[in-house]
PDB file of N, CA and C in Angstrom:
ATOM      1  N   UNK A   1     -13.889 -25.989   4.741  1.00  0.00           N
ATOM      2  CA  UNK A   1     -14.348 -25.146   5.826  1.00  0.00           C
ATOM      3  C   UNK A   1     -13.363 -24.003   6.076  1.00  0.00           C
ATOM      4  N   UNK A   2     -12.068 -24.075   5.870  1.00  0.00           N
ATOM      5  CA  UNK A   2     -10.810 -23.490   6.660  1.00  0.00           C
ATOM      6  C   UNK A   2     -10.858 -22.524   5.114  1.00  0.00           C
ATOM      7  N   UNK A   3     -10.926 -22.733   4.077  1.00  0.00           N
ATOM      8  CA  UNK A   3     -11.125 -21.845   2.607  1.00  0.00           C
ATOM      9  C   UNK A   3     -12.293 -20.853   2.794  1.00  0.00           C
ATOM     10  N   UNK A   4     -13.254 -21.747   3.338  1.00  0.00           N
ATOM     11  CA  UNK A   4     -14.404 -20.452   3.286  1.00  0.00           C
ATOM     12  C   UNK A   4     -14.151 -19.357   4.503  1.00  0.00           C
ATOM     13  N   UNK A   5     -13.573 -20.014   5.529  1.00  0.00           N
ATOM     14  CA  UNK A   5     -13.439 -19.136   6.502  1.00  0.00           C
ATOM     15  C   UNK A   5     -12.633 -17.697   6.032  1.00  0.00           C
ATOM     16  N   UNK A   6     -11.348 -18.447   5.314  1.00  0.00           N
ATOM     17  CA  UNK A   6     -10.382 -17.081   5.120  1.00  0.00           C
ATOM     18  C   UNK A   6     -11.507 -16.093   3.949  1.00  0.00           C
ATOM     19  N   UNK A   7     -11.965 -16.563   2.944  1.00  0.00           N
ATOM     20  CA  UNK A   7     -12.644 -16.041   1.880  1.00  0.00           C
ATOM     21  C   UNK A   7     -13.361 -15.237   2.407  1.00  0.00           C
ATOM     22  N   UNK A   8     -14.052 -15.417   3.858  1.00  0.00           N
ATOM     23  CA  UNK A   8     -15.038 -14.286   4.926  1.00  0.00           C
ATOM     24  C   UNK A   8     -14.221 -13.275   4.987  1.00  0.00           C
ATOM     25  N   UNK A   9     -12.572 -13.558   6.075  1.00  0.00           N
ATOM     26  CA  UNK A   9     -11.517 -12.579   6.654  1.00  0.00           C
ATOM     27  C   UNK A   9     -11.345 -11.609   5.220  1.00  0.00           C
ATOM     28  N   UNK A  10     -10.807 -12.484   4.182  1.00  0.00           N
ATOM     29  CA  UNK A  10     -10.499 -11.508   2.873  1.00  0.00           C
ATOM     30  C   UNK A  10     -11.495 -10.794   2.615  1.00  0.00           C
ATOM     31  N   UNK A  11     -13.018 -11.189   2.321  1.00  0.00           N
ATOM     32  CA  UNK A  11     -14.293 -10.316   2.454  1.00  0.00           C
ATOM     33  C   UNK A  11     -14.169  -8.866   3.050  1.00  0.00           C
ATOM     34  N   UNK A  12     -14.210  -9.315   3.990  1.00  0.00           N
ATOM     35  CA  UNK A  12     -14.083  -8.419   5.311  1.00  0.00           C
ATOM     36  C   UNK A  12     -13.563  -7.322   5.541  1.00  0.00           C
ATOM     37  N   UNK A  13     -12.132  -7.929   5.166  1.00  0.00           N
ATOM     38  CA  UNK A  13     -10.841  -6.736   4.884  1.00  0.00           C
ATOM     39  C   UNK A  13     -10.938  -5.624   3.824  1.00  0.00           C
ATOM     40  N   UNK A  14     -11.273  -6.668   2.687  1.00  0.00           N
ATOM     41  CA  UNK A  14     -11.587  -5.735   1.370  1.00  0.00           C
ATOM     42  C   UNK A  14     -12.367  -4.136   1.567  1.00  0.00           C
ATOM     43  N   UNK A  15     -13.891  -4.848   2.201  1.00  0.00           N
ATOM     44  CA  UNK A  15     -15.191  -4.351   2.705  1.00  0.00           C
ATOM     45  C   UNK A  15     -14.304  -3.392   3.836  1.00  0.00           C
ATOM     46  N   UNK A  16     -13.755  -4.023   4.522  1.00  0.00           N
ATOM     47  CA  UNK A  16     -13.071  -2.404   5.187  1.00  0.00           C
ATOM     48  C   UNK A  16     -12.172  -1.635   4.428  1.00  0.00           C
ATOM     49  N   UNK A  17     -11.520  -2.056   3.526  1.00  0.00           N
ATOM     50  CA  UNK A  17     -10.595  -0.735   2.805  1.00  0.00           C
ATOM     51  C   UNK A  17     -11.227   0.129   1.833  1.00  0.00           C
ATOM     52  N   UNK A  18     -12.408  -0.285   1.510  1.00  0.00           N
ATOM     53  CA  UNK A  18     -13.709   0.413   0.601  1.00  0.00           C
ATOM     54  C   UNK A  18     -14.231   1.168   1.552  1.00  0.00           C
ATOM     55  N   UNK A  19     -13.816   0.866   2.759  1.00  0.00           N
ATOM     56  CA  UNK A  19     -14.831   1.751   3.051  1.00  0.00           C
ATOM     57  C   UNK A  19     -14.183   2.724   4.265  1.00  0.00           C
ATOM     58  N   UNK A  20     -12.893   2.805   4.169  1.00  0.00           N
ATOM     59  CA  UNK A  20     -11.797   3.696   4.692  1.00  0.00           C
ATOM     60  C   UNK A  20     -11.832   4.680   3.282  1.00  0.00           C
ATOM     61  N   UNK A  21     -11.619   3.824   2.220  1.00  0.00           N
ATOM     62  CA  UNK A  21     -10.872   4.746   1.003  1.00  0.00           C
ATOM     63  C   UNK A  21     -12.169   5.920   0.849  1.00  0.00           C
ATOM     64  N   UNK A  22     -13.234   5.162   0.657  1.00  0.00           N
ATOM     65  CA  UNK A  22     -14.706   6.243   1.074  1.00  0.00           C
ATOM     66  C   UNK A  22     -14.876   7.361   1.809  1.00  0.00           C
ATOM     67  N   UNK A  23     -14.326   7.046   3.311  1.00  0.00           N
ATOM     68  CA  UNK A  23     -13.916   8.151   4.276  1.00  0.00           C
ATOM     69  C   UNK A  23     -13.007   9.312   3.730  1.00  0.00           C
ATOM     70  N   UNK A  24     -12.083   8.763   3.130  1.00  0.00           N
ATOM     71  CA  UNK A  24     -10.549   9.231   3.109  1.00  0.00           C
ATOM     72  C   UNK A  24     -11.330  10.562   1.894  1.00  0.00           C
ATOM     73  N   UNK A  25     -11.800   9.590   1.035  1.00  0.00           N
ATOM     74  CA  UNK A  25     -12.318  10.295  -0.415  1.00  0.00           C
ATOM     75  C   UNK A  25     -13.005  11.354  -0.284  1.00  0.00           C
ATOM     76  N   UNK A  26     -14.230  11.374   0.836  1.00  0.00           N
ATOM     77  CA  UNK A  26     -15.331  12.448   1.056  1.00  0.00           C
ATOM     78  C   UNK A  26     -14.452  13.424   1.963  1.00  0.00           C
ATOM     79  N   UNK A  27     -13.351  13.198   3.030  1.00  0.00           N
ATOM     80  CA  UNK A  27     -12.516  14.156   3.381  1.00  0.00           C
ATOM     81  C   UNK A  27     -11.943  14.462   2.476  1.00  0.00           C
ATOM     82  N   UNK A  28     -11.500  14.519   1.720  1.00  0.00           N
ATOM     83  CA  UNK A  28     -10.482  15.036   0.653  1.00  0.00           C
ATOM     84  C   UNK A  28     -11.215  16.283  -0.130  1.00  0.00           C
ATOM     85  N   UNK A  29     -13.012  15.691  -0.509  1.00  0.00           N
ATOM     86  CA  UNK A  29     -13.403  16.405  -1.156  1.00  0.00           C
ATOM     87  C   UNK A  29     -13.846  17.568  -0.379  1.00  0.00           C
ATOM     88  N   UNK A  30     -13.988  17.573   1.406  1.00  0.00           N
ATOM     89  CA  UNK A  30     -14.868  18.105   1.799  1.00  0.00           C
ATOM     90  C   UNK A  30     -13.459  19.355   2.166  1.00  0.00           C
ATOM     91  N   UNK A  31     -12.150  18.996   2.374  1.00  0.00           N
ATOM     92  CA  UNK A  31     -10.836  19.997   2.229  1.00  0.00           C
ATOM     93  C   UNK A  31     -10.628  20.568   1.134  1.00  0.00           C
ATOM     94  N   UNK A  32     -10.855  20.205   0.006  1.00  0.00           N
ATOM     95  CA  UNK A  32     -11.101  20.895  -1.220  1.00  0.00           C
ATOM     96  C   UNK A  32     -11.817  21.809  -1.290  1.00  0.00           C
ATOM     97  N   UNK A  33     -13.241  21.202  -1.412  1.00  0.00           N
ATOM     98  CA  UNK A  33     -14.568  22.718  -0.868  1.00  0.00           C
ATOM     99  C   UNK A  33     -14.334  23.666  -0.284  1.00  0.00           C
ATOM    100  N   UNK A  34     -13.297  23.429   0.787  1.00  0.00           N
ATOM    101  CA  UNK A  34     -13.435  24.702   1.746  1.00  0.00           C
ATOM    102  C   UNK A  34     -12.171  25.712   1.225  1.00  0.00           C
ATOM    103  N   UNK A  35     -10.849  25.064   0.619  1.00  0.00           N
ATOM    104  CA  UNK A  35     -10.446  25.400  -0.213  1.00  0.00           C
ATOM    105  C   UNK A  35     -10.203  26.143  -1.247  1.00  0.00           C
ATOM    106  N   UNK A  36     -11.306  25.527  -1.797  1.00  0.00           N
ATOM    107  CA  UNK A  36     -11.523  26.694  -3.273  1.00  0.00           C
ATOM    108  C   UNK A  36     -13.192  27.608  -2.593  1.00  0.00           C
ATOM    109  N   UNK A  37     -13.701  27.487  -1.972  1.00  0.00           N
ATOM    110  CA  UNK A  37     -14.730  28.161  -1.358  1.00  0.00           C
ATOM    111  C   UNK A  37     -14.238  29.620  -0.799  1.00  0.00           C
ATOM    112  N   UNK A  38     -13.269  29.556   0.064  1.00  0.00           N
ATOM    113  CA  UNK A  38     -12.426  30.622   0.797  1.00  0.00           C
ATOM    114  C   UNK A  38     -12.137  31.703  -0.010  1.00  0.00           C
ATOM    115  N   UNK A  39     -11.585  31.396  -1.043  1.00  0.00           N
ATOM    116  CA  UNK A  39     -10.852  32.711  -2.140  1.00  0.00           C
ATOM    117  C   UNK A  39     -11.877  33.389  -2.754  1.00  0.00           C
ATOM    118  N   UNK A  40     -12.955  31.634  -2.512  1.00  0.00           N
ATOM    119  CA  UNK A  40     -13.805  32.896  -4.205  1.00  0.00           C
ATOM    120  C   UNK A  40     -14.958  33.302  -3.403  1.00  0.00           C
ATOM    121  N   UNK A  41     -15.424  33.207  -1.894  1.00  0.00           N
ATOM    122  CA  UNK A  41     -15.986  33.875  -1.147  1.00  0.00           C
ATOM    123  C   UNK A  41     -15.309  35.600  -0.757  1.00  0.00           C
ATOM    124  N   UNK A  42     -13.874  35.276  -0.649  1.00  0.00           N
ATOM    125  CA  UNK A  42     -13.147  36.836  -0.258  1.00  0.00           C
ATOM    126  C   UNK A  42     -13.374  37.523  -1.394  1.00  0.00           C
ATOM    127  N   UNK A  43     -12.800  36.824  -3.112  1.00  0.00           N
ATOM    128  CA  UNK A  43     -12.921  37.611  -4.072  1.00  0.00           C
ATOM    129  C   UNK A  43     -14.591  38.264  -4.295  1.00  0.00           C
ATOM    130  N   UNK A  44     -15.542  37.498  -3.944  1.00  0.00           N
ATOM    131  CA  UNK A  44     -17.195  37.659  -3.786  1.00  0.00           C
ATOM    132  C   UNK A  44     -17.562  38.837  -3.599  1.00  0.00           C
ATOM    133  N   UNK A  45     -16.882  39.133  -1.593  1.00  0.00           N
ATOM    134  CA  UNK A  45     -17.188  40.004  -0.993  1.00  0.00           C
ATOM    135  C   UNK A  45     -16.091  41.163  -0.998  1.00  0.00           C
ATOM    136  N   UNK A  46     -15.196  41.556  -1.563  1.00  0.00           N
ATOM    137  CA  UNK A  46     -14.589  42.312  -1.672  1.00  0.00           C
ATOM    138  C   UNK A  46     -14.932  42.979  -3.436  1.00  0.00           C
ATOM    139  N   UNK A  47     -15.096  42.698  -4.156  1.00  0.00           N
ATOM    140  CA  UNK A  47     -15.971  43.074  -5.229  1.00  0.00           C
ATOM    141  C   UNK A  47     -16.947  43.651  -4.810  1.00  0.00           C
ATOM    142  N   UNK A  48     -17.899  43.152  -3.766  1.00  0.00           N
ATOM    143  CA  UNK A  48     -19.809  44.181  -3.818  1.00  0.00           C
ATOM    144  C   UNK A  48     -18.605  45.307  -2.559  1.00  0.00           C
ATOM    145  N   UNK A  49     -17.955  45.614  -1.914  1.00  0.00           N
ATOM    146  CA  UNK A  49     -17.504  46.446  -1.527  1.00  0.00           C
ATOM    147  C   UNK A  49     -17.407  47.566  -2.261  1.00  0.00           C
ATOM    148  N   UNK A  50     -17.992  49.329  -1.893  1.00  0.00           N
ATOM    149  CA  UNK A  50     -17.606  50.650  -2.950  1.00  0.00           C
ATOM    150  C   UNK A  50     -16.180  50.864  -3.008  1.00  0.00           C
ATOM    151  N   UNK A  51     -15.328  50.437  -2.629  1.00  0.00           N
ATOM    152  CA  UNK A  51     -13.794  50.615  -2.925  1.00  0.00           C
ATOM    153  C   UNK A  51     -13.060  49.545  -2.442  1.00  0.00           C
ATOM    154  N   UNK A  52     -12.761  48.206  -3.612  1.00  0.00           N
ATOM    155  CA  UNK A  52     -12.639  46.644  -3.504  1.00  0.00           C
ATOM    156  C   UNK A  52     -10.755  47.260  -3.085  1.00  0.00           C
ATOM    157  N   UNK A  53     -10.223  46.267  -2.213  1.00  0.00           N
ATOM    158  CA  UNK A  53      -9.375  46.276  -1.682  1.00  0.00           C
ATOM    159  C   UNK A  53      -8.735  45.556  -2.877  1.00  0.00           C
ATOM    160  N   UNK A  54      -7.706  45.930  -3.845  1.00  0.00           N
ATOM    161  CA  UNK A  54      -7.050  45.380  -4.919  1.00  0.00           C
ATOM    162  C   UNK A  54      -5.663  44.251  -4.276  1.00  0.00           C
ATOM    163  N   UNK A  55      -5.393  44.579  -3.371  1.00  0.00           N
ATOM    164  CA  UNK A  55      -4.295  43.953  -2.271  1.00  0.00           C
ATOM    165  C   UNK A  55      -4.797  42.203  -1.992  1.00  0.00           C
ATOM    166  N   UNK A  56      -5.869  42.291  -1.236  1.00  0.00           N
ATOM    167  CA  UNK A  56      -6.884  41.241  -0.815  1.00  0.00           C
ATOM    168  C   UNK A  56      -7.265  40.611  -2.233  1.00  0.00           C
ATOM    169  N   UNK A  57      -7.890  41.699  -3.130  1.00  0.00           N
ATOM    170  CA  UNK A  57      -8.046  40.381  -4.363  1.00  0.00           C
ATOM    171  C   UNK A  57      -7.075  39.470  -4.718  1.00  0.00           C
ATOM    172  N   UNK A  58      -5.888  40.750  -5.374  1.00  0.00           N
ATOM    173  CA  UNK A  58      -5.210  39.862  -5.459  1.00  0.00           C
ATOM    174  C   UNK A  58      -4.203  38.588  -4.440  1.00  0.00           C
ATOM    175  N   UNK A  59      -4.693  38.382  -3.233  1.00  0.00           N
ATOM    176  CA  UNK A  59      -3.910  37.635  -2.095  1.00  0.00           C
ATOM    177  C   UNK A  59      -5.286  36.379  -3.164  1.00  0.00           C
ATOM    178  N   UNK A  60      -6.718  36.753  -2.410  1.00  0.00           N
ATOM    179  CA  UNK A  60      -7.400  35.765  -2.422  1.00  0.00           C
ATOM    180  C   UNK A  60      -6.948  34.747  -4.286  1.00  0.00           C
ATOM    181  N   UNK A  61      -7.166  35.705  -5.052  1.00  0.00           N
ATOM    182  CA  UNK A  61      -6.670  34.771  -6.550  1.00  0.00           C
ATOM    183  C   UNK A  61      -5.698  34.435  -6.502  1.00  0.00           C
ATOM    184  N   UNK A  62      -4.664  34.423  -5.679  1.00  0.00           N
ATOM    185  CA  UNK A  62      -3.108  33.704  -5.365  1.00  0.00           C
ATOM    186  C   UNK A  62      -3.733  32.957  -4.416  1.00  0.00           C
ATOM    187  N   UNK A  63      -4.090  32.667  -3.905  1.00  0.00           N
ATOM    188  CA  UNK A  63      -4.927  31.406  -2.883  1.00  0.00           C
ATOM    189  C   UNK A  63      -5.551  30.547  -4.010  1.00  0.00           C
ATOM    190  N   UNK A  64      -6.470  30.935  -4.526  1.00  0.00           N
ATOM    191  CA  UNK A  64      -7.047  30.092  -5.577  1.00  0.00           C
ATOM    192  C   UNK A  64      -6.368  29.587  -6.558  1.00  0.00           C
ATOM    193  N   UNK A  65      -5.029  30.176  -7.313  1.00  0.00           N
ATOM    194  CA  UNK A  65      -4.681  29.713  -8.317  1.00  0.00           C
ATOM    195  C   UNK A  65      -3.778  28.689  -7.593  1.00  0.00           C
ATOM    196  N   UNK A  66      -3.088  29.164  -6.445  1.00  0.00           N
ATOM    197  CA  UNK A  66      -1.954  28.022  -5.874  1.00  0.00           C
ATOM    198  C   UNK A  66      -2.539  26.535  -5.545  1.00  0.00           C
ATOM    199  N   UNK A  67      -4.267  26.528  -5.428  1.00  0.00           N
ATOM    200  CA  UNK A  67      -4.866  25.621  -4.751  1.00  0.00           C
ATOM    201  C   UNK A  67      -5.432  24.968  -6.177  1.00  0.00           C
ATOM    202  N   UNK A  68      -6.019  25.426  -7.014  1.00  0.00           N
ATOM    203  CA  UNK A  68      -6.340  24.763  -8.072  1.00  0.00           C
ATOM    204  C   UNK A  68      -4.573  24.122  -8.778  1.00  0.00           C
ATOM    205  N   UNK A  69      -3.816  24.558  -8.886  1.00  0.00           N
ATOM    206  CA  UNK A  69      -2.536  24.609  -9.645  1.00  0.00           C
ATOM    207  C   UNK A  69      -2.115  23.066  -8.713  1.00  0.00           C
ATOM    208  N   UNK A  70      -2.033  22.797  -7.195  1.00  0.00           N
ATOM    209  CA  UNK A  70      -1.709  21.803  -6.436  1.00  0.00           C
ATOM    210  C   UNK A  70      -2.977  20.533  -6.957  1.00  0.00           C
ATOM    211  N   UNK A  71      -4.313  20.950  -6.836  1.00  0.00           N
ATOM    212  CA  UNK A  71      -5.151  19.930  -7.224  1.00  0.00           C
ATOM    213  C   UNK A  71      -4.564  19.513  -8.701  1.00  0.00           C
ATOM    214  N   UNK A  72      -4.418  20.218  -9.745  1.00  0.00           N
ATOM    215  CA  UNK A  72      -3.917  19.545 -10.805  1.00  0.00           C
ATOM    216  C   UNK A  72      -2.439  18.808 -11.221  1.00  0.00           C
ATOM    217  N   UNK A  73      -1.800  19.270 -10.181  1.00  0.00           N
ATOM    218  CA  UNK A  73      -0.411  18.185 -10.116  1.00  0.00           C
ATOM    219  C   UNK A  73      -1.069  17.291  -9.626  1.00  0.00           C
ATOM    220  N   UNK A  74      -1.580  17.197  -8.613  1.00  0.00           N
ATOM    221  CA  UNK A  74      -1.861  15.964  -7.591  1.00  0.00           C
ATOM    222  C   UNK A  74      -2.826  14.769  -8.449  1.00  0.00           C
ATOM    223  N   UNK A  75      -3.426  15.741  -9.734  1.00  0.00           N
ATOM    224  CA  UNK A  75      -4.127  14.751 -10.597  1.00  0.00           C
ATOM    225  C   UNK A  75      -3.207  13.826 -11.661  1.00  0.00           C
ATOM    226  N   UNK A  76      -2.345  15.207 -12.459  1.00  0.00           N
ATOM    227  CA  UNK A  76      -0.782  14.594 -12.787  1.00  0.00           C
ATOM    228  C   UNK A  76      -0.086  13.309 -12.125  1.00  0.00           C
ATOM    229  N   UNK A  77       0.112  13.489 -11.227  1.00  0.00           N
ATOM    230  CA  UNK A  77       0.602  12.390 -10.426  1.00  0.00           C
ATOM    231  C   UNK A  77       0.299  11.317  -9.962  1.00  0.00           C
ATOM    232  N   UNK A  78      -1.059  11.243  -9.968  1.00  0.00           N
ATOM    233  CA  UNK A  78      -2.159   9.986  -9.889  1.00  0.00           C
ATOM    234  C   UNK A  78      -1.899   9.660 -11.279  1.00  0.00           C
ATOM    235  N   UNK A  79      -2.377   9.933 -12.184  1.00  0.00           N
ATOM    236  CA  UNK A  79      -2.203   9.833 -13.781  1.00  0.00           C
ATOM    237  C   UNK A  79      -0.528   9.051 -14.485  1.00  0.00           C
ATOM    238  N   UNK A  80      -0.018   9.784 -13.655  1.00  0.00           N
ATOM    239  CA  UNK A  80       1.348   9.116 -13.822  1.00  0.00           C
ATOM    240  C   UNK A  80       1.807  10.107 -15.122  1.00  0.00           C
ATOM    241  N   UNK A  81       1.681  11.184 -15.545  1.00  0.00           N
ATOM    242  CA  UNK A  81       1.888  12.370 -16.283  1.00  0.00           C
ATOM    243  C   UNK A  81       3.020  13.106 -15.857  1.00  0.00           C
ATOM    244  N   UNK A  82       3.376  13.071 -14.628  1.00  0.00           N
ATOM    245  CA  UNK A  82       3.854  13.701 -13.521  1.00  0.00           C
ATOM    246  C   UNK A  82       4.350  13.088 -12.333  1.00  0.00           C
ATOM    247  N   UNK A  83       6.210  13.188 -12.865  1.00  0.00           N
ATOM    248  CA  UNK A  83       7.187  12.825 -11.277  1.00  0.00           C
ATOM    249  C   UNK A  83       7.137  13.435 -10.103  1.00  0.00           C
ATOM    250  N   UNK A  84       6.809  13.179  -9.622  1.00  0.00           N
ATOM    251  CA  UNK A  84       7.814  14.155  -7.894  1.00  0.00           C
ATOM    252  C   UNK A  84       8.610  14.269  -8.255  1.00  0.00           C
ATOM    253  N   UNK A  85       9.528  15.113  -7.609  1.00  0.00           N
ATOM    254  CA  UNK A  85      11.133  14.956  -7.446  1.00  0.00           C
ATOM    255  C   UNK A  85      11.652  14.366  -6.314  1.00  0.00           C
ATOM    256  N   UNK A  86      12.475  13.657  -6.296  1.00  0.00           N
ATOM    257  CA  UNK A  86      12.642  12.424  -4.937  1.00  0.00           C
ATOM    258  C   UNK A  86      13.657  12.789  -4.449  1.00  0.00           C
ATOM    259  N   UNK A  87      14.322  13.639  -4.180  1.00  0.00           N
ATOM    260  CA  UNK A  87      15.577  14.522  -3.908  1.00  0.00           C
ATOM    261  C   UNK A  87      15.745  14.121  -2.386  1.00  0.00           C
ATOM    262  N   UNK A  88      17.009  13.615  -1.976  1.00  0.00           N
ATOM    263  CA  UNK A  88      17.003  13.123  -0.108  1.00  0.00           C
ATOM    264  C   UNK A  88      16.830  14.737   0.060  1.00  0.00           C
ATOM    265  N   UNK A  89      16.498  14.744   1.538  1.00  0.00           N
ATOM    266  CA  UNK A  89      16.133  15.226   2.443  1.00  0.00           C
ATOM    267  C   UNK A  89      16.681  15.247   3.193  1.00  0.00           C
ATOM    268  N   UNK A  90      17.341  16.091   4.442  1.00  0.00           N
ATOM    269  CA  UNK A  90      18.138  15.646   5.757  1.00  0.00           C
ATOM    270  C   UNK A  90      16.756  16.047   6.208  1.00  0.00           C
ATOM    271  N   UNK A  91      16.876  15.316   6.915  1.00  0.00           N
ATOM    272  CA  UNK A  91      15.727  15.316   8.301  1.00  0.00           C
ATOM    273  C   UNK A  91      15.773  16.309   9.437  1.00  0.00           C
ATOM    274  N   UNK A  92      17.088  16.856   9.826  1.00  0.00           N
ATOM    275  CA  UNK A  92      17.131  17.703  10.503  1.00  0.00           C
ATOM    276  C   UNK A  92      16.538  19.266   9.817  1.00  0.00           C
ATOM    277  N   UNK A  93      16.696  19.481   8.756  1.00  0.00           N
ATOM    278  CA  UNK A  93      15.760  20.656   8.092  1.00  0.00           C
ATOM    279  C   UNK A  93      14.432  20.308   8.167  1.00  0.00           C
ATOM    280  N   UNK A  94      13.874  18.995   8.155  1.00  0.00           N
ATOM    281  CA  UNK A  94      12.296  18.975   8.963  1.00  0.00           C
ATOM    282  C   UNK A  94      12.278  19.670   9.966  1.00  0.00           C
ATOM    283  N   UNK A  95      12.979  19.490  10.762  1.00  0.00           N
ATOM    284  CA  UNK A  95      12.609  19.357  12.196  1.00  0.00           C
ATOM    285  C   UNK A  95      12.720  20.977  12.379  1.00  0.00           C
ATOM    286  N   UNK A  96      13.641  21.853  11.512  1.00  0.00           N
ATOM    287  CA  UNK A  96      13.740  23.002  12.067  1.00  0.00           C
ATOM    288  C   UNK A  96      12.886  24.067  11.475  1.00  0.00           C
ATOM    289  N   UNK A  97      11.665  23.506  11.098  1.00  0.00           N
ATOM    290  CA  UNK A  97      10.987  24.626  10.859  1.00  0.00           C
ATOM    291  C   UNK A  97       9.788  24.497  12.357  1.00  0.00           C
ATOM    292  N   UNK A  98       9.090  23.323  12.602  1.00  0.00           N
ATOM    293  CA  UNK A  98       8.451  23.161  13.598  1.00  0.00           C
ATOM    294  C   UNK A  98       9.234  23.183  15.175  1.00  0.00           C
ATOM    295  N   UNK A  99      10.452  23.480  15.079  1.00  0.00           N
ATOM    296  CA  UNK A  99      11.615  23.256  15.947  1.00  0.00           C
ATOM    297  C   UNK A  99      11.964  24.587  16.077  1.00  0.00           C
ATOM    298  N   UNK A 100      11.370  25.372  15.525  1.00  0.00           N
ATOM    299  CA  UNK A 100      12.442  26.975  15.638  1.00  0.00           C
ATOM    300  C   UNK A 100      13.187  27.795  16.571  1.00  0.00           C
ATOM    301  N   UNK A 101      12.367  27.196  18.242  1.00  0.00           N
ATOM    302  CA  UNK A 101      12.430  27.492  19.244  1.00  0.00           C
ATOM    303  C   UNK A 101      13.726  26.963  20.156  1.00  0.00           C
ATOM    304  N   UNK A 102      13.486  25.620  19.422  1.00  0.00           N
ATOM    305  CA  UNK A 102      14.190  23.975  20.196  1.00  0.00           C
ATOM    306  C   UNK A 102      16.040  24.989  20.043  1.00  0.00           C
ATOM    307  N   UNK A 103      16.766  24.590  20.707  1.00  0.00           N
ATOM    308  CA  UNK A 103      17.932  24.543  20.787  1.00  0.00           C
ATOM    309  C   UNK A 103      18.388  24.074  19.874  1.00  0.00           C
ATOM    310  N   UNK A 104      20.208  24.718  19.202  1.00  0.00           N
ATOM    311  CA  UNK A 104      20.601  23.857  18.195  1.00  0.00           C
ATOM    312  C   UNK A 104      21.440  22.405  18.581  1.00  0.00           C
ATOM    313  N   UNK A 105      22.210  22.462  19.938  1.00  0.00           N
ATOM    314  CA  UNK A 105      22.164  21.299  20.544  1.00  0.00           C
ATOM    315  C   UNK A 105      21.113  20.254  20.471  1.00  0.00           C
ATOM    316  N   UNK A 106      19.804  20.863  20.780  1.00  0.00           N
ATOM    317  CA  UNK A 106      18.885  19.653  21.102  1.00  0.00           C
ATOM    318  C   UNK A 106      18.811  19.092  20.089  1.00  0.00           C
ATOM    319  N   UNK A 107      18.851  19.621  18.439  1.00  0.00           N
ATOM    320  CA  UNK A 107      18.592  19.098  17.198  1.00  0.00           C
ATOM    321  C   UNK A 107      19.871  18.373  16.549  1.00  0.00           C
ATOM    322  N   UNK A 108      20.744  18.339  16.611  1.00  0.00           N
ATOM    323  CA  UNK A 108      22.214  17.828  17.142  1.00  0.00           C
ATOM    324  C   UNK A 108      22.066  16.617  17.665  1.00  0.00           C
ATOM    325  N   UNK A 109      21.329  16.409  18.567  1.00  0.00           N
ATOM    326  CA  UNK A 109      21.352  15.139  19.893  1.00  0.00           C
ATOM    327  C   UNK A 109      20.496  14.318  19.332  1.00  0.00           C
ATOM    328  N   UNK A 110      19.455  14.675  18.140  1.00  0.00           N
ATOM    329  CA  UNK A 110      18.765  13.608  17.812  1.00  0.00           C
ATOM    330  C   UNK A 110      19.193  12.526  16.471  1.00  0.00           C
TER     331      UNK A 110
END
């Protein structure tokens, strides 16, 4: 009785991480879309323009190539083709980009 019970809980659990990873998956794809959608909508409409802004193209194809170029490491790296670099970090250079404002005391004190 006490076997079948857990075999339900394990069920269960499984059946929920299938179906988080599902969530997780269709967000991923649906940040992607918008993603690669953005550049090649600007590059779109700046082309049917009578005098295409060459500035803007080229921003939008540096949007696109940086975003396709990240999707294919990120495939690398799933693949196992491809290290990170695991280099420490001080933590206080986190903090000081979202911190720019904060005092250098206050970043000090933490």
């Amino acid at each position: 009785m006490v076997a079948a019970k857990e075999r339900g809980i394990q069920s269960q659990q499984r059946a929920s991480v299938v179906s988080e990873a599902a969530k997780l998956q269709q967000t991923l794809f649906d940040s992607l879309s918008h993603e690669l959608k953005t550049p090649v909508a600007t590059i779109q409409a700046t082309l049917e323009q009578r005098h295409p802004d060459l500035a803007e193209l080229r921003q939008a194809a540096s949007r696109l190539r940086r975003t396709v170029g990240q999707l294919l490491d990120a495939t690398r790296i799933e693949s196992g083709l491809l290290q990170p670099p695991w280099n420490g970090v001080d933590p206080r250079s986190l903090l000081r980009l979202p911190c720019g404002s904060v005092s250098a005391r206050t970043i000090k004190s933490l």
